[in-house]
Protein backbone atom coordinates (compact mmCIF):
# COMPACT_ATOMS: atom_id res chain seq x y z
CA UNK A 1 -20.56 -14.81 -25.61
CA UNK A 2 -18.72 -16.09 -28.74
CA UNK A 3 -18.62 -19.37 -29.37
CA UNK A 4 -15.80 -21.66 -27.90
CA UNK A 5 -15.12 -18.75 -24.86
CA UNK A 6 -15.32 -20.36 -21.33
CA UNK A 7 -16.88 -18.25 -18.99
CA UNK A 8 -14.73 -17.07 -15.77
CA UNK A 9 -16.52 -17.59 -12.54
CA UNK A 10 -15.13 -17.69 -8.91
CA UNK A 11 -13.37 -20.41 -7.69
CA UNK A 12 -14.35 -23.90 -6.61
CA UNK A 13 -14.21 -23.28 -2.42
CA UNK A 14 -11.67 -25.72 -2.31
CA UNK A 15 -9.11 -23.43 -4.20
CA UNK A 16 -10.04 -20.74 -1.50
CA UNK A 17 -8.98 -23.17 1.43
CA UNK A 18 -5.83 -22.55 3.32
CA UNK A 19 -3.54 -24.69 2.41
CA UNK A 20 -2.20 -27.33 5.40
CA UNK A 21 1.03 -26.95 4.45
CA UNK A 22 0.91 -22.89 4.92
CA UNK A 23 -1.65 -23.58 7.86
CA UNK A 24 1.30 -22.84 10.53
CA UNK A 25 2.73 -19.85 8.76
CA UNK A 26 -0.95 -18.15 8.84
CA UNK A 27 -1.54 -18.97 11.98
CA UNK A 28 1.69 -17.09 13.17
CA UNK A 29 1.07 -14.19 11.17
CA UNK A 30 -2.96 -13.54 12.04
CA UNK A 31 -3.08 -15.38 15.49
CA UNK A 32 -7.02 -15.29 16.82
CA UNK A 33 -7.60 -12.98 13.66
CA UNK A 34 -7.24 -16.42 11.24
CA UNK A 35 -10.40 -17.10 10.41
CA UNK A 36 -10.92 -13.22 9.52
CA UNK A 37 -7.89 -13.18 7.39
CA UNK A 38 -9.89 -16.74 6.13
CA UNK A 39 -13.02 -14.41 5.28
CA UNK A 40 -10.91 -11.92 3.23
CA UNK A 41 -8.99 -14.30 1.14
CA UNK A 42 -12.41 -15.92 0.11
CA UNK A 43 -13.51 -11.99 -0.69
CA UNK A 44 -10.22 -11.77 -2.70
CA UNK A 45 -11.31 -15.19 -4.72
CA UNK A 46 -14.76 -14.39 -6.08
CA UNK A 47 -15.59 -11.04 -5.60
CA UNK A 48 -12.29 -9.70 -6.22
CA UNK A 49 -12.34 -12.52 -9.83
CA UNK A 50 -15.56 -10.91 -10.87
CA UNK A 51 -14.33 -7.68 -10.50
CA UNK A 52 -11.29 -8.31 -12.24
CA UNK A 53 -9.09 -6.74 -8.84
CA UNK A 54 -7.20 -10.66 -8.82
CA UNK A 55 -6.63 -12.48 -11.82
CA UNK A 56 -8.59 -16.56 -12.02
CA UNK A 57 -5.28 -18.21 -11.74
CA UNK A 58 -4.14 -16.30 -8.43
CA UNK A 59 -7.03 -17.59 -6.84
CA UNK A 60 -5.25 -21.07 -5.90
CA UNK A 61 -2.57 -19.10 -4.37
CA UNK A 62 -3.96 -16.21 -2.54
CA UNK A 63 -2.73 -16.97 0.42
CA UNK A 64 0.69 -18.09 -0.55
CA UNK A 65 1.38 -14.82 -2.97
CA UNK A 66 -1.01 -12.46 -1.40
CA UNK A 67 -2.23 -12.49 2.39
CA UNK A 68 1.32 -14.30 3.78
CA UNK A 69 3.77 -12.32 1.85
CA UNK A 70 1.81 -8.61 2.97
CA UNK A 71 0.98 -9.98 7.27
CA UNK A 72 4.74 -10.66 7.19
CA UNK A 73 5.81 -6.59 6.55
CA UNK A 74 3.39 -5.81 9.95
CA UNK A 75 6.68 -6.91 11.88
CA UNK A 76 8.56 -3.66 10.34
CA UNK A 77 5.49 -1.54 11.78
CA UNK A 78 5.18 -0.15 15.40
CA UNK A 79 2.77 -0.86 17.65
CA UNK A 80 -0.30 2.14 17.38
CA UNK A 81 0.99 3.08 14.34
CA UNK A 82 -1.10 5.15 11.41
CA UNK A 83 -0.60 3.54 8.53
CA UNK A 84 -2.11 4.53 5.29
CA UNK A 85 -1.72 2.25 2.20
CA UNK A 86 -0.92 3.66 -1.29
CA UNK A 87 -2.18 2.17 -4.69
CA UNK A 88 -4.18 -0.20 -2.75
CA UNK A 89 -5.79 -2.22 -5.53
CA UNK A 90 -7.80 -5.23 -3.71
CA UNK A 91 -6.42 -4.51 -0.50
CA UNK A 92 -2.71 -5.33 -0.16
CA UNK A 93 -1.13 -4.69 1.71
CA UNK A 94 -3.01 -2.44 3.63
CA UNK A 95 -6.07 -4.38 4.41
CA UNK A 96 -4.19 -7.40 5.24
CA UNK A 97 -2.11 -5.57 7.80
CA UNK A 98 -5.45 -4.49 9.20
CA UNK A 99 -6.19 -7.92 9.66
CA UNK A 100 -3.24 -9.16 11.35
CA UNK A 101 -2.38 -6.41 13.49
CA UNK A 102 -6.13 -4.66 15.33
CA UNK A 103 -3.21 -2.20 17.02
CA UNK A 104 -3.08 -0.27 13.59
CA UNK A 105 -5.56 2.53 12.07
CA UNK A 106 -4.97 1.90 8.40
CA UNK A 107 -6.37 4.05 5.55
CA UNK A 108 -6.59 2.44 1.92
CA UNK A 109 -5.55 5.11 -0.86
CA UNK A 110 -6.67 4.28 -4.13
CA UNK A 111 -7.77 6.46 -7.21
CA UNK A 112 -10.08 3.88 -9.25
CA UNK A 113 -14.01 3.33 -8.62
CA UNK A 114 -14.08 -0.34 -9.11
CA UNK A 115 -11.64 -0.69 -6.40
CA UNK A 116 -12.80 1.58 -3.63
CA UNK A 117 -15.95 -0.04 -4.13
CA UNK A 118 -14.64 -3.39 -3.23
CA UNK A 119 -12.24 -2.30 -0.72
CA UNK A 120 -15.79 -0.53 1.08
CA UNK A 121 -17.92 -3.51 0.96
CA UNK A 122 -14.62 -5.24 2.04
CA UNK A 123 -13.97 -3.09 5.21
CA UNK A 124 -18.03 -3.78 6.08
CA UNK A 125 -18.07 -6.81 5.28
CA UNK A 126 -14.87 -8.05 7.20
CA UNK A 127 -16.04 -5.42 10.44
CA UNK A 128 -13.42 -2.96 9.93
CA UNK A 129 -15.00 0.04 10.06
CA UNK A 130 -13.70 1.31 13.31
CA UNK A 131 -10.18 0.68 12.41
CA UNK A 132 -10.18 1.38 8.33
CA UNK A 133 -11.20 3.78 6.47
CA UNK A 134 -11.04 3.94 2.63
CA UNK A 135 -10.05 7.20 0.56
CA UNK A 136 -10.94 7.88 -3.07
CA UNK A 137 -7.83 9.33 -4.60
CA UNK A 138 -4.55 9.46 -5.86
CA UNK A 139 -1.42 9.93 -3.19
CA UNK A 140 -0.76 13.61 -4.07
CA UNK A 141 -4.22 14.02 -3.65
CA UNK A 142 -4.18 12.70 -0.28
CA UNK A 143 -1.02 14.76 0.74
CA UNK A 144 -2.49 18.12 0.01
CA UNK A 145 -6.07 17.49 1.00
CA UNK A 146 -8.88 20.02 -0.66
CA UNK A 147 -11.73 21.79 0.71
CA UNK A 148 -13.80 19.13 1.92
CA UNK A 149 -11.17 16.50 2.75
CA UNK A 150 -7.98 17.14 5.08
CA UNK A 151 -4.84 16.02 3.96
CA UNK A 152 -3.40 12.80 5.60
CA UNK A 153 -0.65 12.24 6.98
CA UNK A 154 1.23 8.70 8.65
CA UNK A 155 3.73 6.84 10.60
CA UNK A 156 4.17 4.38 8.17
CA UNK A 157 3.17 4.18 4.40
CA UNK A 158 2.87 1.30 2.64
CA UNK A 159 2.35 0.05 -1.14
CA UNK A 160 3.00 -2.85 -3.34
CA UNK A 161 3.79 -3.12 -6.96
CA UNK A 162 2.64 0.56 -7.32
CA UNK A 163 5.74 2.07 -9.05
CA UNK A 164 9.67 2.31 -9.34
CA UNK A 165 11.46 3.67 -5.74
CA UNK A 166 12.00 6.96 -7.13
CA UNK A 167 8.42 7.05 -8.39
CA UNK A 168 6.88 6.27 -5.24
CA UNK A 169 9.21 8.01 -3.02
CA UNK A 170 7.90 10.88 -4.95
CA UNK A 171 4.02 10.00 -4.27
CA UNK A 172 4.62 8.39 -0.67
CA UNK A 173 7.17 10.59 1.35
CA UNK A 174 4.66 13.73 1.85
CA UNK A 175 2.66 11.84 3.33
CA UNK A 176 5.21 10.33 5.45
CA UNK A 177 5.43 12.24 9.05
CA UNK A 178 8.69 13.20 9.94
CA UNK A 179 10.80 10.41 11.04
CA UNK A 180 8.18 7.66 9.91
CA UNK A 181 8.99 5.65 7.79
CA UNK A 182 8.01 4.25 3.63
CA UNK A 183 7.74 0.63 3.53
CA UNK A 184 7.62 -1.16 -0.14
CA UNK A 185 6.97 -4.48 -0.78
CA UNK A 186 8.95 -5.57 -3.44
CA UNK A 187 10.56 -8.53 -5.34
CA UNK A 188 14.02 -10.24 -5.97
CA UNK A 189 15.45 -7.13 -7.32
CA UNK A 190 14.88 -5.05 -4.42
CA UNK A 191 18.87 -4.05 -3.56
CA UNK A 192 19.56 -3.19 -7.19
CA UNK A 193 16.21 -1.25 -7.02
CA UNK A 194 17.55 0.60 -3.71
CA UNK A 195 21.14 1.41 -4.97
CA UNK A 196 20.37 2.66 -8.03
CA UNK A 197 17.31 5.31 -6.92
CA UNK A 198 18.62 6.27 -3.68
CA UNK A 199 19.84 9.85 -4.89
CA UNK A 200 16.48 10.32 -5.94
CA UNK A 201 15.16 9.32 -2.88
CA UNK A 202 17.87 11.67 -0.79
CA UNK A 203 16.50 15.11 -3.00
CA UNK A 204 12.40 14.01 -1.49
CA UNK A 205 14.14 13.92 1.63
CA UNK A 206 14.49 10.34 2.42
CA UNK A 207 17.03 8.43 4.15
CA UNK A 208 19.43 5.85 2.17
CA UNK A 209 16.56 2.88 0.73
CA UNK A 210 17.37 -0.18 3.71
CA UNK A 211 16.25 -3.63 2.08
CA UNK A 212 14.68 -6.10 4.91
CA UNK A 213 13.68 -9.45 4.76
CA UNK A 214 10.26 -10.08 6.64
CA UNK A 215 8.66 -13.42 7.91
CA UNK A 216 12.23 -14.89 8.09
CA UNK A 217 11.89 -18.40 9.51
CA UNK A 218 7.81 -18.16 8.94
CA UNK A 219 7.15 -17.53 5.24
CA UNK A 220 9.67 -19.41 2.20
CA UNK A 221 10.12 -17.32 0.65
CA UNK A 222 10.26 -14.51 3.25
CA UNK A 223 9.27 -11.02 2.15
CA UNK A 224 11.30 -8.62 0.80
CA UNK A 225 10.71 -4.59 1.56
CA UNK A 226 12.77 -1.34 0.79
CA UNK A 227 12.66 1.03 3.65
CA UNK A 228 12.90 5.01 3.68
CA UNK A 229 12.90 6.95 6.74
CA UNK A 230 11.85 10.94 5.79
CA UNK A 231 14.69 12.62 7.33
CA UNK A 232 13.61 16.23 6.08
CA UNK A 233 10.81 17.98 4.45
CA UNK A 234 11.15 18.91 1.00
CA UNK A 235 9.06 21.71 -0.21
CA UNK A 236 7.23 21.18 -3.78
CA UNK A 237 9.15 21.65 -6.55
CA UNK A 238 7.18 24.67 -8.25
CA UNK A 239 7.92 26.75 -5.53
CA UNK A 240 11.63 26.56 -6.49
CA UNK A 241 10.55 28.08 -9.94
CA UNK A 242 8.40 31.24 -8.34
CA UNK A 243 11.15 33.32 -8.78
CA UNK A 244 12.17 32.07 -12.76
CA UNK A 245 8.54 33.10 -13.31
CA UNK A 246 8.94 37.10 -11.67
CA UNK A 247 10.87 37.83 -14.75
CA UNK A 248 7.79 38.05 -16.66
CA UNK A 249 6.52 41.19 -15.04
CA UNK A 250 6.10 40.48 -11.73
CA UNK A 251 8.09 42.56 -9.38
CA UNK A 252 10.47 40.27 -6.32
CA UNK A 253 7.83 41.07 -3.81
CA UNK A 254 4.44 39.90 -5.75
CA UNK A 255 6.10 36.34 -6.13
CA UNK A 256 3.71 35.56 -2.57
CA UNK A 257 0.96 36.30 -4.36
CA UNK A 258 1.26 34.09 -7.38
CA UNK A 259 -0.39 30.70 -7.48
């Protein structure tokens, strides 16, 4: 290590500890499931440090920034519901809503090693298994399936700081059933986000973004999401293009044959 560099370790425990003055909030939010949620957050603040999935100085303020802000969204999911979480990094939202709400069957989607690594010793670790599963991928990966993996499909899909609406409309929507629903945590900007992507979002076949306000009255302050309902499928784009590509040869009734 060079000389004058301070090593970064976990936290002190006391840095882990809820808060008293959020101690009402959490309780709200993860009822008899608190000291679970309790058991995460100190995952989150040394394992997840080491691993580089939360930065040192988010420690402190895990549960304030991290585990309150994602339980609040579980009140804009219905009960039962299928929810598979996109870009899930460390966990969030997805394994947090697991936490708060035992009703859900949550699957974490996430594309990097490191992190489904975690988020596997995390779903053991925590006694998840039954409930969450963990899948090693990106979203269009997910959406399509291959051979040895089906692809997946939910009522609700969730993500958080993954991408622009447009973006993740994009990536999120196919795997959206019909009728359910996108759910993105976001920030401040939220409504200007919404307005200005919601053509985009109405050509993937998603209903006009709705911006909600979760944990109203709980959380300070309360979390903000952008909702999409998928009104329609939309086929993929290259299939619009099959018939562009006939004109190289190909005769109009081969184009079913191309791949």
């Amino acid at each position: 290590m060079p000389a004058g560099e301070v090593p970064v370790g976990p936290p002190a425990a006391s840095e882990v500890t809820l808060p008293p003055e959020l101690a009402e909030a959490a309780r709200t939010l993860f009822g008899d499931r608190l000291d679970l949620a309790a058991a995460y957050a100190e995952l989150l603040a040394t394992d997840g440090v080491v691993r580089g999935l939360i930065g040192p100085r988010e420690a402190p303020r895990i549960w304030e920034r991290h585990l309150l802000n994602c339980a609040a969204l579980a009140e804009r999911i219905p009960e039962g519901a299928t929810v598979l979480d996109v870009g899930s990094g460390a966990g969030l939202p997805g394994l947090v809503l697991a936490i708060a709400r035992p009703d859900l069957t949550v699957t974490l989607i996430e594309p990097l090693a490191r992190r489904t690594s975690f988020l596997i010793e995390a779903v053991q670790e925590l006694g998840l298994t039954k409930m969450v599963r963990v899948f090693r991928g990106r979203a269009e990966e997910a959406a399509t399936g291959t051979r040895e993996r089906p692809a997946l499909s939910g009522n609700v899909v969730t993500a958080r700081a993954v991408a622009p609406l447009d973006r993740l409309a994009a990536w999120c929507l196919p795997l959206v059933v019909p009728k359910g629903r996108l759910i993105a945590l976001k920030g401040a900007s939220a409504a200007e986000e919404a307005a200005e992507h919601t053509e985009a979002v109405a050509k993937l076949g998603g209903s006009e973004p709705q911006v909600h306000l979760c944990g109203v009255d709980v959380i300070e302050p309360p979390a903000t999401v952008i909702e999409v309902v998928r009104e329609r499928v939309v086929g993929p784009a290259g299939k619009k293009t099959a018939a562009k590509r006939s004109r190289g040869g190909r005769k109009r009734g081969d184009r079913g044959r191309e791949r």
